[in-house]
PDB file of N, CA and C in Angstrom:
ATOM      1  N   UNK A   1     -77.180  53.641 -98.946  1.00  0.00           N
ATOM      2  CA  UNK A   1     -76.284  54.002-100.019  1.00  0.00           C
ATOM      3  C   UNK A   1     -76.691  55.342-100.603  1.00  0.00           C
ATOM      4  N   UNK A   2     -75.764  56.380-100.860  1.00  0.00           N
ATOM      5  CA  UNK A   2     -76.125  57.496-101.467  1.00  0.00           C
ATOM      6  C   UNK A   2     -76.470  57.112-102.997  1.00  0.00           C
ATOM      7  N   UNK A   3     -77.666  58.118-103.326  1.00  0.00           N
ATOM      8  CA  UNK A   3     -78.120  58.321-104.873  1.00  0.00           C
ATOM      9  C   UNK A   3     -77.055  58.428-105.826  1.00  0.00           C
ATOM     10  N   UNK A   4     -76.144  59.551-105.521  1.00  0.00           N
ATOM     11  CA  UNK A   4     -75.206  59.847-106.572  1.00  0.00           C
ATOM     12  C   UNK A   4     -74.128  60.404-105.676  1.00  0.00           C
ATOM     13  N   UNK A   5     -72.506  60.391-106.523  1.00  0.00           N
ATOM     14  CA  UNK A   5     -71.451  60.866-105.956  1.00  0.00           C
ATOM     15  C   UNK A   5     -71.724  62.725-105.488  1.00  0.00           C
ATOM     16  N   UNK A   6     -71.283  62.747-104.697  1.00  0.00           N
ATOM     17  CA  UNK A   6     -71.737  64.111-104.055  1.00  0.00           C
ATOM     18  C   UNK A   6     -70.434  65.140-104.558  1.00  0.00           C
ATOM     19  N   UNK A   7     -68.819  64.524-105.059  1.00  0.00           N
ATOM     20  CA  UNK A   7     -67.960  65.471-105.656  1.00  0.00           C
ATOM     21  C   UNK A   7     -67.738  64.419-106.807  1.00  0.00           C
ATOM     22  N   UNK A   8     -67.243  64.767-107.644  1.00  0.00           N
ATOM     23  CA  UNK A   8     -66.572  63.791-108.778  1.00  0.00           C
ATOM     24  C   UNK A   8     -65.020  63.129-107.958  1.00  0.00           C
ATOM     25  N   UNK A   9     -65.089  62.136-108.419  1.00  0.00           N
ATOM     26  CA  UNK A   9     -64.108  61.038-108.245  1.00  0.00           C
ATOM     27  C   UNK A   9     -63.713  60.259-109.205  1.00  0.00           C
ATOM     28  N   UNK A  10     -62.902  59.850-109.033  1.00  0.00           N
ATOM     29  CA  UNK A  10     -62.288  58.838-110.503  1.00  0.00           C
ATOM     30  C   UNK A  10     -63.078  57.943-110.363  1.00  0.00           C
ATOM     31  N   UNK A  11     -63.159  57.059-111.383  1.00  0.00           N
ATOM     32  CA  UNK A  11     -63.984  55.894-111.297  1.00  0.00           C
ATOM     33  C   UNK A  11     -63.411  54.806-112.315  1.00  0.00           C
ATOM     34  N   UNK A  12     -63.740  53.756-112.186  1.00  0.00           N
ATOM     35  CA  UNK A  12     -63.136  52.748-113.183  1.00  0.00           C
ATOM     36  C   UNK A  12     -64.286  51.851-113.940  1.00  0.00           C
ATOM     37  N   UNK A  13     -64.372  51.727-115.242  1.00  0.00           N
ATOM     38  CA  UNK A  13     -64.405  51.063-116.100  1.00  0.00           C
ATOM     39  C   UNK A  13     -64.052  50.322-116.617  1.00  0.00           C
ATOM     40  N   UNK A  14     -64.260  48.797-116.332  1.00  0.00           N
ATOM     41  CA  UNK A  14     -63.633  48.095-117.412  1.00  0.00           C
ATOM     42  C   UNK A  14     -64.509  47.247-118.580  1.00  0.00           C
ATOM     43  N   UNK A  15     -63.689  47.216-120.274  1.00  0.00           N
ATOM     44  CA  UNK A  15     -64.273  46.508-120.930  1.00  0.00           C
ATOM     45  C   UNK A  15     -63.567  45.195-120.683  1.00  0.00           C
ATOM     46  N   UNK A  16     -64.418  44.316-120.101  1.00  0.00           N
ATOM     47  CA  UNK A  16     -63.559  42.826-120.258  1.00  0.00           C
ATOM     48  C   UNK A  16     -63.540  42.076-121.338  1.00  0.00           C
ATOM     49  N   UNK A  17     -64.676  41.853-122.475  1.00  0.00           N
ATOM     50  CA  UNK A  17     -64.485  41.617-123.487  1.00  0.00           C
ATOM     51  C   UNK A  17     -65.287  42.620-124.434  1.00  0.00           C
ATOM     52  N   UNK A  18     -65.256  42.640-126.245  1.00  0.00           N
ATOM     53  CA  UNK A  18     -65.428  43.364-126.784  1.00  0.00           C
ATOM     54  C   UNK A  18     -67.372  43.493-126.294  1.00  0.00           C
ATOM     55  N   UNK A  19     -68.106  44.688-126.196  1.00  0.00           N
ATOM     56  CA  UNK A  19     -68.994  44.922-125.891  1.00  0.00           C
ATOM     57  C   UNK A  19     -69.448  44.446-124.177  1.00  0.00           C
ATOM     58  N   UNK A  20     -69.168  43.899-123.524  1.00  0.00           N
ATOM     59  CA  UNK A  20     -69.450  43.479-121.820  1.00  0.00           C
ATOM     60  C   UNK A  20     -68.114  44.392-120.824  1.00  0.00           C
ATOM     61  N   UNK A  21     -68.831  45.472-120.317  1.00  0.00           N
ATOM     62  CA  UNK A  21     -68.235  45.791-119.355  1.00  0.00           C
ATOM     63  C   UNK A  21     -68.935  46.230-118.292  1.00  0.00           C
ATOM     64  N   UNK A  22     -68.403  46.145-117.243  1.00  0.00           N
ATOM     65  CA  UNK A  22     -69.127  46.921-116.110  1.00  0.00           C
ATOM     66  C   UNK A  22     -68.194  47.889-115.521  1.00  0.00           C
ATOM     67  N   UNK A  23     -69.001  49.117-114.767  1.00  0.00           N
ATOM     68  CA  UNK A  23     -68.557  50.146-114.246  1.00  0.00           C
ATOM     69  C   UNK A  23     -69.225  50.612-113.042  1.00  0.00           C
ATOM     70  N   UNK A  24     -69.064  51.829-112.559  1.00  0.00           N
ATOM     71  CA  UNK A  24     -69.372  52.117-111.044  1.00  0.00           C
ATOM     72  C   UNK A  24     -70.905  52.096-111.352  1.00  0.00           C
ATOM     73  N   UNK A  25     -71.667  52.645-112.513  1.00  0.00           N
ATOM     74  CA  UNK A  25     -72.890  52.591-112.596  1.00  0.00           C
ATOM     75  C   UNK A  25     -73.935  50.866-112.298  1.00  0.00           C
ATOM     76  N   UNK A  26     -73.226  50.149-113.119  1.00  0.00           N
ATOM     77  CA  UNK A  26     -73.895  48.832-112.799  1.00  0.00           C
ATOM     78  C   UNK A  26     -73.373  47.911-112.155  1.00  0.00           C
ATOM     79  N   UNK A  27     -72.283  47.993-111.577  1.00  0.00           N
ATOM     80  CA  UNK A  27     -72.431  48.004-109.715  1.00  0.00           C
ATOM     81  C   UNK A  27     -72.802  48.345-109.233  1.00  0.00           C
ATOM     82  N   UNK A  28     -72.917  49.375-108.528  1.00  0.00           N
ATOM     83  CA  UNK A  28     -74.036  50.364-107.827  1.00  0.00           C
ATOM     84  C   UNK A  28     -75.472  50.080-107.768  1.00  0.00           C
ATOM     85  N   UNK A  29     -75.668  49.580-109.182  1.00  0.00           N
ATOM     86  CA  UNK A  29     -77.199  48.704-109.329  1.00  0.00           C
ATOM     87  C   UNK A  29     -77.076  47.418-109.000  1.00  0.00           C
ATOM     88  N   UNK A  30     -75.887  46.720-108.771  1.00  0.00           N
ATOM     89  CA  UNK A  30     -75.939  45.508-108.365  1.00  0.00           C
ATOM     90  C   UNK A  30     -76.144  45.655-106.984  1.00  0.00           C
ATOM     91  N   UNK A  31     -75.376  46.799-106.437  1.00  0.00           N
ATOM     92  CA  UNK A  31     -75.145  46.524-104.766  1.00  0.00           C
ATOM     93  C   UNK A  31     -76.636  47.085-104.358  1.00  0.00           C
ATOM     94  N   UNK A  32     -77.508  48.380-105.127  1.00  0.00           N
ATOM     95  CA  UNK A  32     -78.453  48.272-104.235  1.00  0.00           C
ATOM     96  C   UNK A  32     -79.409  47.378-104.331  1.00  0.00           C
ATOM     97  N   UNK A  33     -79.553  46.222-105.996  1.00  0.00           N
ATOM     98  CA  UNK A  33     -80.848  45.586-105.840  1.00  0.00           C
ATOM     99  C   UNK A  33     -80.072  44.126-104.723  1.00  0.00           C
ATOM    100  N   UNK A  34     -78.937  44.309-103.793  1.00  0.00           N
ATOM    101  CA  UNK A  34     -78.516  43.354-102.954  1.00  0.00           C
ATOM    102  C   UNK A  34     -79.079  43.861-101.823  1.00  0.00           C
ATOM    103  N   UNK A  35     -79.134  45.163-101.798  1.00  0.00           N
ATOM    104  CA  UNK A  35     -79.697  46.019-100.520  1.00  0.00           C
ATOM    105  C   UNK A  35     -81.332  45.961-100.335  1.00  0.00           C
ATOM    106  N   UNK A  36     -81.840  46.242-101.443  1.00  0.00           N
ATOM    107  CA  UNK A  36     -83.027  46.643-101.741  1.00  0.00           C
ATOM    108  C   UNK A  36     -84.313  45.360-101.558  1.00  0.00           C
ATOM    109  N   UNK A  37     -83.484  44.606-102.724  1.00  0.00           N
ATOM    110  CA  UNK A  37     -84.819  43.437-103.179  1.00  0.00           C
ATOM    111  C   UNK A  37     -85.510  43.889-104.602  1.00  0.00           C
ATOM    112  N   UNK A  38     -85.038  44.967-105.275  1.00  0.00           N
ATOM    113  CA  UNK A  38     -85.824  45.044-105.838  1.00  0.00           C
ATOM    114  C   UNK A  38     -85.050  46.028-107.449  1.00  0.00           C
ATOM    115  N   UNK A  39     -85.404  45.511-108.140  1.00  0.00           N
ATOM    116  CA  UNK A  39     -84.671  46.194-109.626  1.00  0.00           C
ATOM    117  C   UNK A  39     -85.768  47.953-109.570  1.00  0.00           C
ATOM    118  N   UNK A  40     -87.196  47.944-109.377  1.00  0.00           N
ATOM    119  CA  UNK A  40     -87.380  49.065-109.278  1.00  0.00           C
ATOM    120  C   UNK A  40     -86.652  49.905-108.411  1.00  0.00           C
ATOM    121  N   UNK A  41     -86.730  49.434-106.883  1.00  0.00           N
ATOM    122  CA  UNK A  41     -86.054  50.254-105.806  1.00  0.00           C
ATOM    123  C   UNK A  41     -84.681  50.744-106.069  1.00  0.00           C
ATOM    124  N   UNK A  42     -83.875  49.855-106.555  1.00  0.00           N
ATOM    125  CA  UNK A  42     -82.398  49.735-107.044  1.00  0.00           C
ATOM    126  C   UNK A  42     -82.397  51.054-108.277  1.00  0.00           C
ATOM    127  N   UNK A  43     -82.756  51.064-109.076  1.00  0.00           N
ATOM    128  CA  UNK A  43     -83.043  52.173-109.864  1.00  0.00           C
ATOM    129  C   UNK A  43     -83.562  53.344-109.383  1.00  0.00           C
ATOM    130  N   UNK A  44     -84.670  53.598-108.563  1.00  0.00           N
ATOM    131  CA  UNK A  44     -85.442  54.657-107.798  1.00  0.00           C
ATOM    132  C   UNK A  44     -84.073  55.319-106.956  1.00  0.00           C
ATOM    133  N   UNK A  45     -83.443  54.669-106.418  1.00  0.00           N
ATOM    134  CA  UNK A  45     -82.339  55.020-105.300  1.00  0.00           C
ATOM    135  C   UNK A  45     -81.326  55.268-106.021  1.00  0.00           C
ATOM    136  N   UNK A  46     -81.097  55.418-107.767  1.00  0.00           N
ATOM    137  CA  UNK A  46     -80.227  55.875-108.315  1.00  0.00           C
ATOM    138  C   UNK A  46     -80.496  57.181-109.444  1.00  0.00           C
ATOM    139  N   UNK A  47     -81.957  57.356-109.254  1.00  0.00           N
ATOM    140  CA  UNK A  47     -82.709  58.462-109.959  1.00  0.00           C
ATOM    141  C   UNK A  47     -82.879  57.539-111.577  1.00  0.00           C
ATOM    142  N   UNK A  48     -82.901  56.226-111.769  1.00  0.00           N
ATOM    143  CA  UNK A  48     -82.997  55.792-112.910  1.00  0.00           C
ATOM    144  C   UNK A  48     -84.439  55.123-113.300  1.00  0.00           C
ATOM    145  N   UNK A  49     -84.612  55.406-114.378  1.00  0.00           N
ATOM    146  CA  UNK A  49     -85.894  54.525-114.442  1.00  0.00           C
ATOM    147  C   UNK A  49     -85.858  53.033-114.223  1.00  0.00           C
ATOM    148  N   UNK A  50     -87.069  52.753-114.293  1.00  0.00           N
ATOM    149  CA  UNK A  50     -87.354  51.228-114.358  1.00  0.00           C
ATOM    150  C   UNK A  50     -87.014  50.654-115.660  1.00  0.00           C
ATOM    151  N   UNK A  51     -87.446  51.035-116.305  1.00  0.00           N
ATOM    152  CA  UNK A  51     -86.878  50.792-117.984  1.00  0.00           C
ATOM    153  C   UNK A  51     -85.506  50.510-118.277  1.00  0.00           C
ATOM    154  N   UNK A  52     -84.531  51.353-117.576  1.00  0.00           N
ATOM    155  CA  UNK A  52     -83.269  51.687-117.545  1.00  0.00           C
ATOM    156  C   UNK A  52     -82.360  50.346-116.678  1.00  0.00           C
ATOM    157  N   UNK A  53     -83.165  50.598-115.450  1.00  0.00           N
ATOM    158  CA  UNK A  53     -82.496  49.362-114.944  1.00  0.00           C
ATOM    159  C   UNK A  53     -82.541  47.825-115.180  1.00  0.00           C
ATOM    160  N   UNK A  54     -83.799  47.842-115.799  1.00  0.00           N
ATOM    161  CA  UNK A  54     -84.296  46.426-116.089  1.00  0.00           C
ATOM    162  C   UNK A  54     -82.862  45.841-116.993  1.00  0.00           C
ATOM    163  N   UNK A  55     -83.327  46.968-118.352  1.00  0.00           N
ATOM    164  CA  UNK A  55     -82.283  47.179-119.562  1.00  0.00           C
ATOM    165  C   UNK A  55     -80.888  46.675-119.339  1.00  0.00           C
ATOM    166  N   UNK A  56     -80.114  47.332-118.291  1.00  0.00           N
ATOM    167  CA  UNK A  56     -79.034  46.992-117.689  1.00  0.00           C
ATOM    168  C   UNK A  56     -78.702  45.360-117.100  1.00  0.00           C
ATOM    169  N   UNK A  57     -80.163  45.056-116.040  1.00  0.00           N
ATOM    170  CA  UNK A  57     -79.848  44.289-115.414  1.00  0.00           C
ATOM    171  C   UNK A  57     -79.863  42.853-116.765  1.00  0.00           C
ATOM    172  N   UNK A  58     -80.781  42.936-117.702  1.00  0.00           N
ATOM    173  CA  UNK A  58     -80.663  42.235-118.749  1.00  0.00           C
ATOM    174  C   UNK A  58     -79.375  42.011-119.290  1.00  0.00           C
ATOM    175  N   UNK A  59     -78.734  43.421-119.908  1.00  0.00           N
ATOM    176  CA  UNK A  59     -77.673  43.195-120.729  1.00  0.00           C
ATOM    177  C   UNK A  59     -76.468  42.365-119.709  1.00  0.00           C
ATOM    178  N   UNK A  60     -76.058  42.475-118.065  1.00  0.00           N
ATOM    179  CA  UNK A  60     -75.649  41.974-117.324  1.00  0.00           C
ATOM    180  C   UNK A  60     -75.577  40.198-117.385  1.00  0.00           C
ATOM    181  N   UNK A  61     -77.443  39.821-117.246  1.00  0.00           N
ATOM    182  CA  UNK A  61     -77.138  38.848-117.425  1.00  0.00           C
ATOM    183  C   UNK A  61     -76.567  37.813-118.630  1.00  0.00           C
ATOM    184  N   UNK A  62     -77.428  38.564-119.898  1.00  0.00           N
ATOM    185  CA  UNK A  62     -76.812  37.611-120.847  1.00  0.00           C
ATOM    186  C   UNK A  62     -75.586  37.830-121.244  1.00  0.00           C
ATOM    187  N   UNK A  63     -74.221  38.823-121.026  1.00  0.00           N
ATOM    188  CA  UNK A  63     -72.862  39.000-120.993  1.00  0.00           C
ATOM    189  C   UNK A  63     -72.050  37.556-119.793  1.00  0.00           C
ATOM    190  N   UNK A  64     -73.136  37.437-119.069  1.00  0.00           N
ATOM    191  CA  UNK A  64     -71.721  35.942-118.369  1.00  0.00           C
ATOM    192  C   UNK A  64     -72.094  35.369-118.050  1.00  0.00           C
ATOM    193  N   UNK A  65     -71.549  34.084-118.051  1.00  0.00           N
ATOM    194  CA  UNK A  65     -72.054  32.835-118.034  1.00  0.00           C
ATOM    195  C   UNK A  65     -73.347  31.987-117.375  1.00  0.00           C
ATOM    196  N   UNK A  66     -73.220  33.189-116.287  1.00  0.00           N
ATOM    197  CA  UNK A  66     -74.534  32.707-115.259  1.00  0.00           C
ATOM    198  C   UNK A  66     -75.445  34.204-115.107  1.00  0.00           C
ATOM    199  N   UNK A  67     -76.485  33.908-114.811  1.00  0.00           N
ATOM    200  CA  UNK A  67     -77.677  35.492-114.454  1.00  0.00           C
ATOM    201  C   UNK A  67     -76.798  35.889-113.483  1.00  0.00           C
ATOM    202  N   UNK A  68     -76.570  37.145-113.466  1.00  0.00           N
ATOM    203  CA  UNK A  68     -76.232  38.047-111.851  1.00  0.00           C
ATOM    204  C   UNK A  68     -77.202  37.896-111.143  1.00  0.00           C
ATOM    205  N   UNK A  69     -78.465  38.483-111.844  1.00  0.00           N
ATOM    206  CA  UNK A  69     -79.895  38.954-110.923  1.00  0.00           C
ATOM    207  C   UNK A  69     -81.025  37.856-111.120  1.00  0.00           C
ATOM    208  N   UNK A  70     -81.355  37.286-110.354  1.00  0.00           N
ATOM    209  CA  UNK A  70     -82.698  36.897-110.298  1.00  0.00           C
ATOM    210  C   UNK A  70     -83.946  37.010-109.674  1.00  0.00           C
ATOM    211  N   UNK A  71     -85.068  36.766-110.486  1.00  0.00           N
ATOM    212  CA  UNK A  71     -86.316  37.776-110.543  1.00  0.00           C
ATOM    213  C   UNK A  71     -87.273  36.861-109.872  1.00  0.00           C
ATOM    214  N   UNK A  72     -88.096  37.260-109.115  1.00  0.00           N
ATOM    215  CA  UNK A  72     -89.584  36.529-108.616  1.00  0.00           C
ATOM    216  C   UNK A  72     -90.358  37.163-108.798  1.00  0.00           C
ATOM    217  N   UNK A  73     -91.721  36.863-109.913  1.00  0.00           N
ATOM    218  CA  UNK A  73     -92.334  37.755-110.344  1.00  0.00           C
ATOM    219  C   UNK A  73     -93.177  38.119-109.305  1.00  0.00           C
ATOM    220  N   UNK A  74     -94.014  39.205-109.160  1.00  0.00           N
ATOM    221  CA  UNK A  74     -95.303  39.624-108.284  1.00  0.00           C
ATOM    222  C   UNK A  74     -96.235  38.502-107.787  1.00  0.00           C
ATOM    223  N   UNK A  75     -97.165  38.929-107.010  1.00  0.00           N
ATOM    224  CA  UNK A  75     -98.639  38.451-106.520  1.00  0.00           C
ATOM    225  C   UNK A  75     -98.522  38.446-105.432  1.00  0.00           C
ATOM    226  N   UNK A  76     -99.403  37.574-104.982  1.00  0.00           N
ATOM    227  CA  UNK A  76     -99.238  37.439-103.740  1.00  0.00           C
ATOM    228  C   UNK A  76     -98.198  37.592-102.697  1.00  0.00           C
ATOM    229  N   UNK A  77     -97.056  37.304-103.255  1.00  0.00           N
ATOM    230  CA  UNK A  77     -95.714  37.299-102.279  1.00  0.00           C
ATOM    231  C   UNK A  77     -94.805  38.831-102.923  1.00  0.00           C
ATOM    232  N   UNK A  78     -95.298  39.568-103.419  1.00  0.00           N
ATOM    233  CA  UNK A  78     -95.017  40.275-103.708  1.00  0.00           C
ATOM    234  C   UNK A  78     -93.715  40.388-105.178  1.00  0.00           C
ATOM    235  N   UNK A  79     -92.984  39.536-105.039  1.00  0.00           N
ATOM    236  CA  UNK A  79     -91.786  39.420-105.636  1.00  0.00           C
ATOM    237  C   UNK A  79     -91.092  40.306-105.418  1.00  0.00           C
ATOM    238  N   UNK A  80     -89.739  40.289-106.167  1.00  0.00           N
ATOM    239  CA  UNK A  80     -88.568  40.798-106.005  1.00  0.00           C
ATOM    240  C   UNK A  80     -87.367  40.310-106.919  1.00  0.00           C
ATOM    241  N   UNK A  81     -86.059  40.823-106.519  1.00  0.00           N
ATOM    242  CA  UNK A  81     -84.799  40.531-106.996  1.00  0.00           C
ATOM    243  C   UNK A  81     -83.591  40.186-106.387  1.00  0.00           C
ATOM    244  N   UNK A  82     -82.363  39.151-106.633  1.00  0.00           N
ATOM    245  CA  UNK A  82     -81.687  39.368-105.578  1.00  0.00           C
ATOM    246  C   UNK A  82     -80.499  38.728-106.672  1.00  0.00           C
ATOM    247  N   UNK A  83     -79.422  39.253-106.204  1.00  0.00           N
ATOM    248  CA  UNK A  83     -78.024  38.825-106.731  1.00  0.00           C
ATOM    249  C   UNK A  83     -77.728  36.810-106.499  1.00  0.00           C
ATOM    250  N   UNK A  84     -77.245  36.512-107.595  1.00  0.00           N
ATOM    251  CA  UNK A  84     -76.689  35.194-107.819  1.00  0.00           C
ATOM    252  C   UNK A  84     -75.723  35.111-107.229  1.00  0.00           C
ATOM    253  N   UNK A  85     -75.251  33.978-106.646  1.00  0.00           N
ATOM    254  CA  UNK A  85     -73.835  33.826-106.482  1.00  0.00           C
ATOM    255  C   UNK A  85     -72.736  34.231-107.351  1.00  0.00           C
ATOM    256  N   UNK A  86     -72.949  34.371-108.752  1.00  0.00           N
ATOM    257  CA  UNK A  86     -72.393  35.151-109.459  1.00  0.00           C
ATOM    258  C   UNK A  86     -72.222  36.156-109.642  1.00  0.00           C
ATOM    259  N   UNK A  87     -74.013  36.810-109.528  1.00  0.00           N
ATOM    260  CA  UNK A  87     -73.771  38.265-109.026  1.00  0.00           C
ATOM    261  C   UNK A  87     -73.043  38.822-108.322  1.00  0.00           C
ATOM    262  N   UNK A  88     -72.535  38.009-107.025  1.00  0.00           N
ATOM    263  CA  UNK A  88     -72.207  39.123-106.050  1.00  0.00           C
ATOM    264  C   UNK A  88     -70.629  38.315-106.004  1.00  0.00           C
ATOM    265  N   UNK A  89     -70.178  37.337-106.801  1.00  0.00           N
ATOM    266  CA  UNK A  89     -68.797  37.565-106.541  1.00  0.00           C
ATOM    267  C   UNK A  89     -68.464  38.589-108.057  1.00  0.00           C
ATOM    268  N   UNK A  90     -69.486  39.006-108.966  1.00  0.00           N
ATOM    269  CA  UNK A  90     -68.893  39.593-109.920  1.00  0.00           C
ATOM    270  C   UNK A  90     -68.937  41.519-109.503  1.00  0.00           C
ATOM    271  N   UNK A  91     -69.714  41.536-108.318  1.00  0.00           N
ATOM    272  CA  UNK A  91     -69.588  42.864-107.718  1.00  0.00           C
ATOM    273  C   UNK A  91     -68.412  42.234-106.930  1.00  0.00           C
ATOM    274  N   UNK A  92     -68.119  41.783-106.105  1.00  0.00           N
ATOM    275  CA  UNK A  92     -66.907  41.625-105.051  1.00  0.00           C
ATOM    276  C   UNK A  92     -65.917  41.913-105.863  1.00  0.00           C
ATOM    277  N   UNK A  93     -65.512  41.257-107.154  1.00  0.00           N
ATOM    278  CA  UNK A  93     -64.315  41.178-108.043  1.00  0.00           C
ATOM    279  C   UNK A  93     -64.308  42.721-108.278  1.00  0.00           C
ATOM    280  N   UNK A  94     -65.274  43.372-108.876  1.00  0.00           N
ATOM    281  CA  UNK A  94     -64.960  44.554-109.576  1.00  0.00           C
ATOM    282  C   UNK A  94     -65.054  45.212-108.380  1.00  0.00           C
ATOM    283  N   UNK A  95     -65.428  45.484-107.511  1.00  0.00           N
ATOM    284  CA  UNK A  95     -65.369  46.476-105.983  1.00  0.00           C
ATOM    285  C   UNK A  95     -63.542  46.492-105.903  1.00  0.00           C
ATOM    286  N   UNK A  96     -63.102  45.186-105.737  1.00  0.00           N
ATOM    287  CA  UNK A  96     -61.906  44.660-105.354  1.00  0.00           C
ATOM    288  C   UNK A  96     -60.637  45.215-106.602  1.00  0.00           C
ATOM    289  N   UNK A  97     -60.929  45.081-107.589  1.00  0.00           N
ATOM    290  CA  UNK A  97     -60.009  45.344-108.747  1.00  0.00           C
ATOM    291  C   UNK A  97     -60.196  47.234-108.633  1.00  0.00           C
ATOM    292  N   UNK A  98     -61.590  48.057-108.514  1.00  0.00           N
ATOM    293  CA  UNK A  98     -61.778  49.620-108.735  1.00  0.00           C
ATOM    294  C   UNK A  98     -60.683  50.057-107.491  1.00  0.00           C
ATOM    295  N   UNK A  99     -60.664  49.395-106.290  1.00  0.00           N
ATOM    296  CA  UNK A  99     -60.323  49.617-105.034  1.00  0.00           C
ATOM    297  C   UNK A  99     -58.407  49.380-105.600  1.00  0.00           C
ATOM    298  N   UNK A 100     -58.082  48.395-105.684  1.00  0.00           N
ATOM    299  CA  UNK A 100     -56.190  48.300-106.267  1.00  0.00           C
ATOM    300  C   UNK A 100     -56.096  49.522-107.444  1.00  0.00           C
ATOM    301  N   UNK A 101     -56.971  49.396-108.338  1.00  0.00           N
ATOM    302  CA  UNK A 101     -56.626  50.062-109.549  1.00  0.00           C
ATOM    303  C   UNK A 101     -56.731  51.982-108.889  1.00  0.00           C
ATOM    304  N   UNK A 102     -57.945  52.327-108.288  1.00  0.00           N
ATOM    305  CA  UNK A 102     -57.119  53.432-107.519  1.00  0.00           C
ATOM    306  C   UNK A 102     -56.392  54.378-106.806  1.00  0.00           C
ATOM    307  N   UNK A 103     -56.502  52.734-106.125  1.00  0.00           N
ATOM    308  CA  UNK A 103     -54.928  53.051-105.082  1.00  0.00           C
ATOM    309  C   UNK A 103     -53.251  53.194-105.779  1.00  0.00           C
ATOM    310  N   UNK A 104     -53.738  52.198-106.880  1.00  0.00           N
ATOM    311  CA  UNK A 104     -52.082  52.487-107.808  1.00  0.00           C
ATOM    312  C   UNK A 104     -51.961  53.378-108.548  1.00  0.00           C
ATOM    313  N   UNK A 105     -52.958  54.407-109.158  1.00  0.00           N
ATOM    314  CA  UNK A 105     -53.008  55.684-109.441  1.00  0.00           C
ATOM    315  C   UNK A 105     -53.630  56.458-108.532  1.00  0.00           C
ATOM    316  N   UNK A 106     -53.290  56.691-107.339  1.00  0.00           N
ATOM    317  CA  UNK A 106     -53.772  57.426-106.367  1.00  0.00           C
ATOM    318  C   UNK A 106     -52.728  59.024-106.604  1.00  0.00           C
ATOM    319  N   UNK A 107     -51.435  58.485-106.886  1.00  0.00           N
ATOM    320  CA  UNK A 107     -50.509  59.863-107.202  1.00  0.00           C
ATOM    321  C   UNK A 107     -50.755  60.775-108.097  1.00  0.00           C
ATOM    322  N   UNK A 108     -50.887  59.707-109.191  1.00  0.00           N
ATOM    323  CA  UNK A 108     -51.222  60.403-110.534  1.00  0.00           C
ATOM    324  C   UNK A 108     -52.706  60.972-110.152  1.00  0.00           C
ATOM    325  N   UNK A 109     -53.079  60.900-109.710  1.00  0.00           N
ATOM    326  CA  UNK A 109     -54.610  61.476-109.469  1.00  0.00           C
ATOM    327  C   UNK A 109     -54.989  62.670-108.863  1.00  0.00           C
ATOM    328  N   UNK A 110     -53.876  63.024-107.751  1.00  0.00           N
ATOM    329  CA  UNK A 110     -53.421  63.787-107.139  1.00  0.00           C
ATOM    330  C   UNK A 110     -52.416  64.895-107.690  1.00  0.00           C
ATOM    331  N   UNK A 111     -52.025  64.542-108.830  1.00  0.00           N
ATOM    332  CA  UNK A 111     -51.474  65.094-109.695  1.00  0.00           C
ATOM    333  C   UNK A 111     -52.061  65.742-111.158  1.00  0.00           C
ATOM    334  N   UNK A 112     -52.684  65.216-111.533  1.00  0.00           N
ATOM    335  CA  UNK A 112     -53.846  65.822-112.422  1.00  0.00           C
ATOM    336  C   UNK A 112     -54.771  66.576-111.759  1.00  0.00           C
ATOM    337  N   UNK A 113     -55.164  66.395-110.372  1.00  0.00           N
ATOM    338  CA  UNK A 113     -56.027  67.631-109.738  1.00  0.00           C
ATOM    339  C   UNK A 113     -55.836  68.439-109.155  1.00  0.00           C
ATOM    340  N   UNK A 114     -54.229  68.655-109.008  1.00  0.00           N
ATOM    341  CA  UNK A 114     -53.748  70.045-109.129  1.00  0.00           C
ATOM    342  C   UNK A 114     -53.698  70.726-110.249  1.00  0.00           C
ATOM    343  N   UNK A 115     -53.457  70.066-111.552  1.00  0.00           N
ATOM    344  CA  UNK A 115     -53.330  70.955-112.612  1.00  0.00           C
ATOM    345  C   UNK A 115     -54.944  71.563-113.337  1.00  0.00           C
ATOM    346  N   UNK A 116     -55.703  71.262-112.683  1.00  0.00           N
ATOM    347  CA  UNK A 116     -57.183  71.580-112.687  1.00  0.00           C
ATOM    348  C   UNK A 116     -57.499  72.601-112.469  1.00  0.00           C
ATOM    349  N   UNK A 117     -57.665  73.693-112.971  1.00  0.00           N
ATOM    350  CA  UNK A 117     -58.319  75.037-112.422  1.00  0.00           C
ATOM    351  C   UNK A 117     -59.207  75.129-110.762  1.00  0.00           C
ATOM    352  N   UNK A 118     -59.242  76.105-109.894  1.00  0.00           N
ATOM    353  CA  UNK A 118     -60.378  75.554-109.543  1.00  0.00           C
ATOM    354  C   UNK A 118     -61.963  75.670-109.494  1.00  0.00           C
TER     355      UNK A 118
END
């Protein structure tokens, strides 16, 4: 997965209820600690701190009903992180909804970036 978007692109945001939303940013942290194993790595591969992602992956879980991410701490087995079944149908949903939502403003999009300097 690339670090960061390499041109700007639209992106979608949604607030689903007052204060809980997710966006391309914490997806992106969902999909790499699915890739990864790991909330540090997942952050490292997005130029974010550890602090940052933890932060996130926290506010994530206590916003819905079930943890997205769950944690195995260190030692011996090293530990790690990996998406809930919730987690990853709540990335599937929002992958799935960013994907309709800018295909149905795909015109208009195309239309505002002509009127863009260049």
């Amino acid at each position: 997965m690339p670090k960061r978007r390499v041109t700007p692109e639209p992106n979608i945001r949604l607030q689903i209820a007052h204060g809980v939303a997710i966006g391309p940013g914490k997806a992106d942290l969902l999909a790499h600690i699915a890739e990864l194993g790991s909330i540090s790595q997942a952050g490292a591969a997005m130029d974010m701190s550890y602090r940052t992602a933890w932060a996130l992956v926290t506010s994530m879980n206590e916003a819905f009903v079930e943890p997205l991410v769950t944690v195995t701490r260190g030692g011996a087995t090293g530990g790690g992180a990996s998406l809930t079944p919730a987690g990853k149908d709540v990335l599937a949903c929002y992958r799935k909804m960013e994907r309709l939502a800018l295909k149905a403003i795909a015109k208009e999009v195309d239309h505002l970036q002509a009127l863009i300097r260049p």
